[in-house]
N, C-alpha and C. Protein backbone atom coordinates (compact mmCIF):
# COMPACT_ATOMS: atom_id res chain seq x y z
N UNK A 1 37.61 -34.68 13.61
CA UNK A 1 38.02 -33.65 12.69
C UNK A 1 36.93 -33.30 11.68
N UNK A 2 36.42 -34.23 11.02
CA UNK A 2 35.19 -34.13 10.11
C UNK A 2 33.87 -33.41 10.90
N UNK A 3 33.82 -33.57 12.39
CA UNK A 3 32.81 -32.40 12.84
C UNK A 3 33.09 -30.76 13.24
N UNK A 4 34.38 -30.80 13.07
CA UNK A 4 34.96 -29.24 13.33
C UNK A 4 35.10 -28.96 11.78
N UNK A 5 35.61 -29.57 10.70
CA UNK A 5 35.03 -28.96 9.24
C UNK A 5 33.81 -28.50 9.21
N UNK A 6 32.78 -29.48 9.19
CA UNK A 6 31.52 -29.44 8.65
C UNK A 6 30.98 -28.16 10.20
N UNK A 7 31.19 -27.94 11.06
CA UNK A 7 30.80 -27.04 12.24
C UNK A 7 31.54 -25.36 11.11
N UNK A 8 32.83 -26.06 10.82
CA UNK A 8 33.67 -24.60 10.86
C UNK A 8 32.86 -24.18 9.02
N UNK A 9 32.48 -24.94 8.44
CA UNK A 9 31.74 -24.20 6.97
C UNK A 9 30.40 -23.99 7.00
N UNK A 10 29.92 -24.53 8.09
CA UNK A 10 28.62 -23.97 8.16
C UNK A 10 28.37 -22.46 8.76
N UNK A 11 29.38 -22.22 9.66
CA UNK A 11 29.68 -20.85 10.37
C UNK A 11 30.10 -19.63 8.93
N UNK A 12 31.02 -20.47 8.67
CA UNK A 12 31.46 -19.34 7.38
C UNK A 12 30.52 -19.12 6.03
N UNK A 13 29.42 -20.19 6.15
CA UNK A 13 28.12 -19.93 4.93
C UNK A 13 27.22 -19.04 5.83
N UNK A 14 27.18 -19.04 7.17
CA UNK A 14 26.30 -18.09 7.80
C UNK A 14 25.97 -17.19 7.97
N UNK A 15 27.92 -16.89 7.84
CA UNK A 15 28.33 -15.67 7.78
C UNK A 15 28.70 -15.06 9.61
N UNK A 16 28.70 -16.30 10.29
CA UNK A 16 29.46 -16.20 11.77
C UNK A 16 31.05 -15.93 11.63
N UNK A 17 31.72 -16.19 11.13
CA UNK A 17 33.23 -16.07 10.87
C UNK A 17 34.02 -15.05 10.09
N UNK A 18 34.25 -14.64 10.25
CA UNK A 18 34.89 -13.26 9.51
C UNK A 18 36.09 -13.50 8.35
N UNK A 19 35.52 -13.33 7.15
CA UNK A 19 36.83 -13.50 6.31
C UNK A 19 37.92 -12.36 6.03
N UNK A 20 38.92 -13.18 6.42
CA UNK A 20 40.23 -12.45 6.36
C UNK A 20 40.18 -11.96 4.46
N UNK A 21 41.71 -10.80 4.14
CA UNK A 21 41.70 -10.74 3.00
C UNK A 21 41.90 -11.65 1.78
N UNK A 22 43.10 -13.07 2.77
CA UNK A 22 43.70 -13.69 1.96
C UNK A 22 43.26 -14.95 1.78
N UNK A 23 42.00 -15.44 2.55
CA UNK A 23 41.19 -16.52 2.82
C UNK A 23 40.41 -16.83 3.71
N UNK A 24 39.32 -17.65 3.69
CA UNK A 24 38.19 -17.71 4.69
C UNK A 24 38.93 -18.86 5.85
N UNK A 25 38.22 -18.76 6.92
CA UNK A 25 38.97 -19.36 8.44
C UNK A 25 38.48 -21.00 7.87
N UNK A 26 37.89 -21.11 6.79
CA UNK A 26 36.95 -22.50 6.93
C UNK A 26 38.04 -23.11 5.93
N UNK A 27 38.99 -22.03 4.80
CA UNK A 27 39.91 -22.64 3.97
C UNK A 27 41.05 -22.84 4.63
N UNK A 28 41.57 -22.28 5.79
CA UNK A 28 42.53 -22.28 6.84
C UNK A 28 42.35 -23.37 7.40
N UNK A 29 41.22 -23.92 7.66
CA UNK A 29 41.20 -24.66 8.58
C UNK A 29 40.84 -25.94 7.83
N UNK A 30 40.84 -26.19 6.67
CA UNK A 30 40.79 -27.47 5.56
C UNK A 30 42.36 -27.66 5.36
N UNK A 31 43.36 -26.20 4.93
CA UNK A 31 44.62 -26.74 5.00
C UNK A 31 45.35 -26.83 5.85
N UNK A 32 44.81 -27.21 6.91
CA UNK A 32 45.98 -27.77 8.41
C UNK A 32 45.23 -29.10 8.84
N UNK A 33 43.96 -28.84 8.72
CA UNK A 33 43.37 -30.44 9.08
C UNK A 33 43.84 -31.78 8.41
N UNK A 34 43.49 -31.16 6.92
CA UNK A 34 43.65 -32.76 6.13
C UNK A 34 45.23 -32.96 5.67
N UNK A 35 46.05 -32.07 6.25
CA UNK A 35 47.39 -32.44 5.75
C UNK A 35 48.02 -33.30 7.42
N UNK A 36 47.02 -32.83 8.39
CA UNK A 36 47.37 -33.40 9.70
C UNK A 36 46.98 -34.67 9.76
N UNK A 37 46.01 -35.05 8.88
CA UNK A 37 45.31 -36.52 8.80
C UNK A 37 45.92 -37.40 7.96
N UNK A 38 46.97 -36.89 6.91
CA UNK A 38 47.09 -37.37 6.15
C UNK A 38 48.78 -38.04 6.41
N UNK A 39 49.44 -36.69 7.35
CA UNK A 39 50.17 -37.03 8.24
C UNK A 39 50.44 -38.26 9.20
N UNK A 40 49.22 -37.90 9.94
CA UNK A 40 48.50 -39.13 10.87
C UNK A 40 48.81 -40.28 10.58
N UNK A 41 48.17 -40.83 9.08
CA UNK A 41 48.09 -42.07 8.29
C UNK A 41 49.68 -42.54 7.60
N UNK A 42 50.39 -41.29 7.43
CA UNK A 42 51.75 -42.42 7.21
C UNK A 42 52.39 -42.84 7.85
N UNK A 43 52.29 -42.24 9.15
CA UNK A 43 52.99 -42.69 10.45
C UNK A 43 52.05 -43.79 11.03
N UNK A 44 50.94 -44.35 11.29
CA UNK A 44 50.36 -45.06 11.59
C UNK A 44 50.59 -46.50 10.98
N UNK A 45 50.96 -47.57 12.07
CA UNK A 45 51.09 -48.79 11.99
C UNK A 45 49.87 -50.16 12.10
N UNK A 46 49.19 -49.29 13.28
CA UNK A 46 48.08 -50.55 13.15
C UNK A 46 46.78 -50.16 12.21
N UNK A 47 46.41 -51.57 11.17
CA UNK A 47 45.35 -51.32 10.59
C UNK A 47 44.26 -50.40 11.12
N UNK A 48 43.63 -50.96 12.17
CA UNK A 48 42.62 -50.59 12.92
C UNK A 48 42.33 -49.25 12.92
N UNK A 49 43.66 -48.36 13.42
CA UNK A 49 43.76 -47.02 13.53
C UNK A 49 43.89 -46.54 12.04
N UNK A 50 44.48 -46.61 11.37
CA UNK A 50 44.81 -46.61 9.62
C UNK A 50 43.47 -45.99 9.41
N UNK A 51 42.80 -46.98 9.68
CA UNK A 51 41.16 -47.66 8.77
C UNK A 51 40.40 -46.23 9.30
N UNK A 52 40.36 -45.87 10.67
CA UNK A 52 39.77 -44.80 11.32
C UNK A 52 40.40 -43.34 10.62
N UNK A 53 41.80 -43.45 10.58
CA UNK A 53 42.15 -42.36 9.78
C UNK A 53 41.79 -41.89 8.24
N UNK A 54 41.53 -43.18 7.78
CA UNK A 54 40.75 -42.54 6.39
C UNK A 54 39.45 -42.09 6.09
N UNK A 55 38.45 -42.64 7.14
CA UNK A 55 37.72 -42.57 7.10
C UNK A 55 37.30 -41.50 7.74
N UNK A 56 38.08 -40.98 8.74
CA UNK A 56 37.73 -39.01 8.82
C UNK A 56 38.26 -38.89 7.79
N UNK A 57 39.63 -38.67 6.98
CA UNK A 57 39.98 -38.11 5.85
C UNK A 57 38.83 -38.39 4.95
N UNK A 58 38.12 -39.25 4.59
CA UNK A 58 37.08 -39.47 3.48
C UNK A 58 35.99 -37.99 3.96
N UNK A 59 36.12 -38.37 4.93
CA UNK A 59 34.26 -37.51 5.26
C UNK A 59 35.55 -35.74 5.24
N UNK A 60 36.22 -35.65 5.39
CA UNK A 60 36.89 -34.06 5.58
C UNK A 60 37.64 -33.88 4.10
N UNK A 61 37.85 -34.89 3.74
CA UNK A 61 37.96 -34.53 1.92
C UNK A 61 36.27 -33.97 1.40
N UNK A 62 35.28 -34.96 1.59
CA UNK A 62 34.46 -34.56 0.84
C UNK A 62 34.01 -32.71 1.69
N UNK A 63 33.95 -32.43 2.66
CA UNK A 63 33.39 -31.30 3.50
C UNK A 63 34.70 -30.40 2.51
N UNK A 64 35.21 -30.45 2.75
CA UNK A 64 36.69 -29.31 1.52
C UNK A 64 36.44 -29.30 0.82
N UNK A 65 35.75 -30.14 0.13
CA UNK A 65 35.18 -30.33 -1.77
C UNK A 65 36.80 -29.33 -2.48
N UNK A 66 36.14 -28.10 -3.11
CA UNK A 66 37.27 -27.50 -3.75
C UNK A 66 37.98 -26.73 -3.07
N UNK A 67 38.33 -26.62 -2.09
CA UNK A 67 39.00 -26.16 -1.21
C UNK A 67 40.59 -26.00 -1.10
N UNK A 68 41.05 -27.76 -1.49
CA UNK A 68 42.19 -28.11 -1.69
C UNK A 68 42.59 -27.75 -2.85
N UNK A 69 44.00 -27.37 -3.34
CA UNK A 69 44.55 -27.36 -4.29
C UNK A 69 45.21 -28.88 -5.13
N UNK A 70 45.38 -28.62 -6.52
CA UNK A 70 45.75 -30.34 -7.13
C UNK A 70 46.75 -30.69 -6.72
N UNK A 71 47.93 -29.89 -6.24
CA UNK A 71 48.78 -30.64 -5.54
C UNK A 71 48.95 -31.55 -4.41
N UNK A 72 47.79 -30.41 -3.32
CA UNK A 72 47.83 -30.94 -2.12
C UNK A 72 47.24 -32.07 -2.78
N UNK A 73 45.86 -32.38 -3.38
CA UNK A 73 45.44 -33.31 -3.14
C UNK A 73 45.97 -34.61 -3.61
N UNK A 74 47.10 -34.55 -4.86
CA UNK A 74 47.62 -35.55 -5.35
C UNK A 74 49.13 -36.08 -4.37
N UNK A 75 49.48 -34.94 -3.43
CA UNK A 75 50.45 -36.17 -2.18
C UNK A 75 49.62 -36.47 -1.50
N UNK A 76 47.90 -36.20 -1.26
CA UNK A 76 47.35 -37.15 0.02
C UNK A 76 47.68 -38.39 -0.84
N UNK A 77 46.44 -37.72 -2.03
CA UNK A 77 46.48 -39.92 -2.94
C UNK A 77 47.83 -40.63 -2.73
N UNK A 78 48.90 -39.98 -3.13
CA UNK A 78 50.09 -40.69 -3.00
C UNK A 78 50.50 -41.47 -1.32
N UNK A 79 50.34 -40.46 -0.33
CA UNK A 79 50.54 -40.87 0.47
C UNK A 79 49.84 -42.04 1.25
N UNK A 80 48.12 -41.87 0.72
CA UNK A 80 46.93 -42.71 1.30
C UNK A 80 47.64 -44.30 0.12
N UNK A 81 47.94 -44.26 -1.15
CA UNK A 81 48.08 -45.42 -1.66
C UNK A 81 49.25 -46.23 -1.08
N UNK A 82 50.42 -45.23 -0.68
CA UNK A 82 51.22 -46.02 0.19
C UNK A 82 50.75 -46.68 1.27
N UNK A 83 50.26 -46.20 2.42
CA UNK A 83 49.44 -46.64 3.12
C UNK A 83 49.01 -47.96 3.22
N UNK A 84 48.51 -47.41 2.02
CA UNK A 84 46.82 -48.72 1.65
C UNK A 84 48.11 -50.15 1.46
N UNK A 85 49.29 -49.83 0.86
CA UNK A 85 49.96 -50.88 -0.02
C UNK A 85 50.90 -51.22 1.55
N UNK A 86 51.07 -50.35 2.63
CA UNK A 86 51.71 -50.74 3.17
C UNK A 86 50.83 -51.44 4.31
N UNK A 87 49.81 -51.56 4.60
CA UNK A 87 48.96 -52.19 5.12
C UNK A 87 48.36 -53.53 4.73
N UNK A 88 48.14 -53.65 3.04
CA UNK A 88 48.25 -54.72 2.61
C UNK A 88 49.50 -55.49 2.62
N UNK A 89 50.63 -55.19 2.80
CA UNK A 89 51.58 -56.25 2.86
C UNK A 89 51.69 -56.52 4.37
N UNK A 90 51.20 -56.16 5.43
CA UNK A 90 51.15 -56.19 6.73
C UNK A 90 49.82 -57.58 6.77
N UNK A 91 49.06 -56.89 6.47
CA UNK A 91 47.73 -58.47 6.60
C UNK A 91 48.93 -59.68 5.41
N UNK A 92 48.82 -59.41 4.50
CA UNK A 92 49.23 -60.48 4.40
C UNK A 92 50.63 -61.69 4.55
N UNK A 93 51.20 -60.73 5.42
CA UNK A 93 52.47 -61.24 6.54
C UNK A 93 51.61 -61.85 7.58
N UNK A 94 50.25 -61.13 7.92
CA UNK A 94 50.03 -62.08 8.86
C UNK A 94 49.23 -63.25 8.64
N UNK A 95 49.04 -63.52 7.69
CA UNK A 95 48.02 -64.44 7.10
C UNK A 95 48.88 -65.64 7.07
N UNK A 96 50.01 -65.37 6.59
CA UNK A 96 51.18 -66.20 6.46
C UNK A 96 51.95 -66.20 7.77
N UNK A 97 51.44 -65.45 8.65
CA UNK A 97 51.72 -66.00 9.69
C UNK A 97 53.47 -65.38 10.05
N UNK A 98 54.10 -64.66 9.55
CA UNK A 98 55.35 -63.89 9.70
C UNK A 98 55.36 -62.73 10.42
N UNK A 99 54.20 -62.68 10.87
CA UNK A 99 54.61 -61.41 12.40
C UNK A 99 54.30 -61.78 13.42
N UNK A 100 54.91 -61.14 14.26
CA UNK A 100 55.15 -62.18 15.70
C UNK A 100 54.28 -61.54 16.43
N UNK A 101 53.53 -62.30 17.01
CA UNK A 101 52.03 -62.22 17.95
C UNK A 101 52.53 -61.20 19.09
């Protein structure tokens, strides 16, 4: 996802992409990506995958820079801290050894 951002704003600084009246295809395409990633990550159970999902979200947050609005961006945080908190209580169930292999 972070290479179809950074592909899709370099087109629209080029001036390859045609801006519509009500927004550029590169702001269209920041608000369906990172709400799909962000999506992604609350439904996601295993760390592993989690870990991969933020880390496109990191690199496609920063490629949006101001792109996003404060709302959107304050349910990712909300949603990414759940996450984060629901992943930490997952390692440490297993540390303790309470999830079943």
């Amino acid at each position: 996802m972070p290479v179809l951002l950074k592909s899709s704003k370099v087109a629209s600084q080029e001036g390859y992409l045609e801006r519509s009246a009500d927004e550029s295809p590169f702001k269209k395409l920041c608000s369906y990506v990172v709400p799909a990633l962000v999506k992604a990550l609350s439904k996601e159970s295993l760390p592993e995958i989690a870990t991969v999902i933020l880390d496109s979200l990191d690199e496609c947050m920063k490629v949006s820079e101001h792109v996003l609005d404060e709302d959107q961006t304050d349910l990712f945080l909300k949603t990414i801290m759940n996450v984060l908190q629901k992943i930490s209580s997952l390692s440490k169930k297993a540390e303790l050894g309470l999830l079943k292999e």
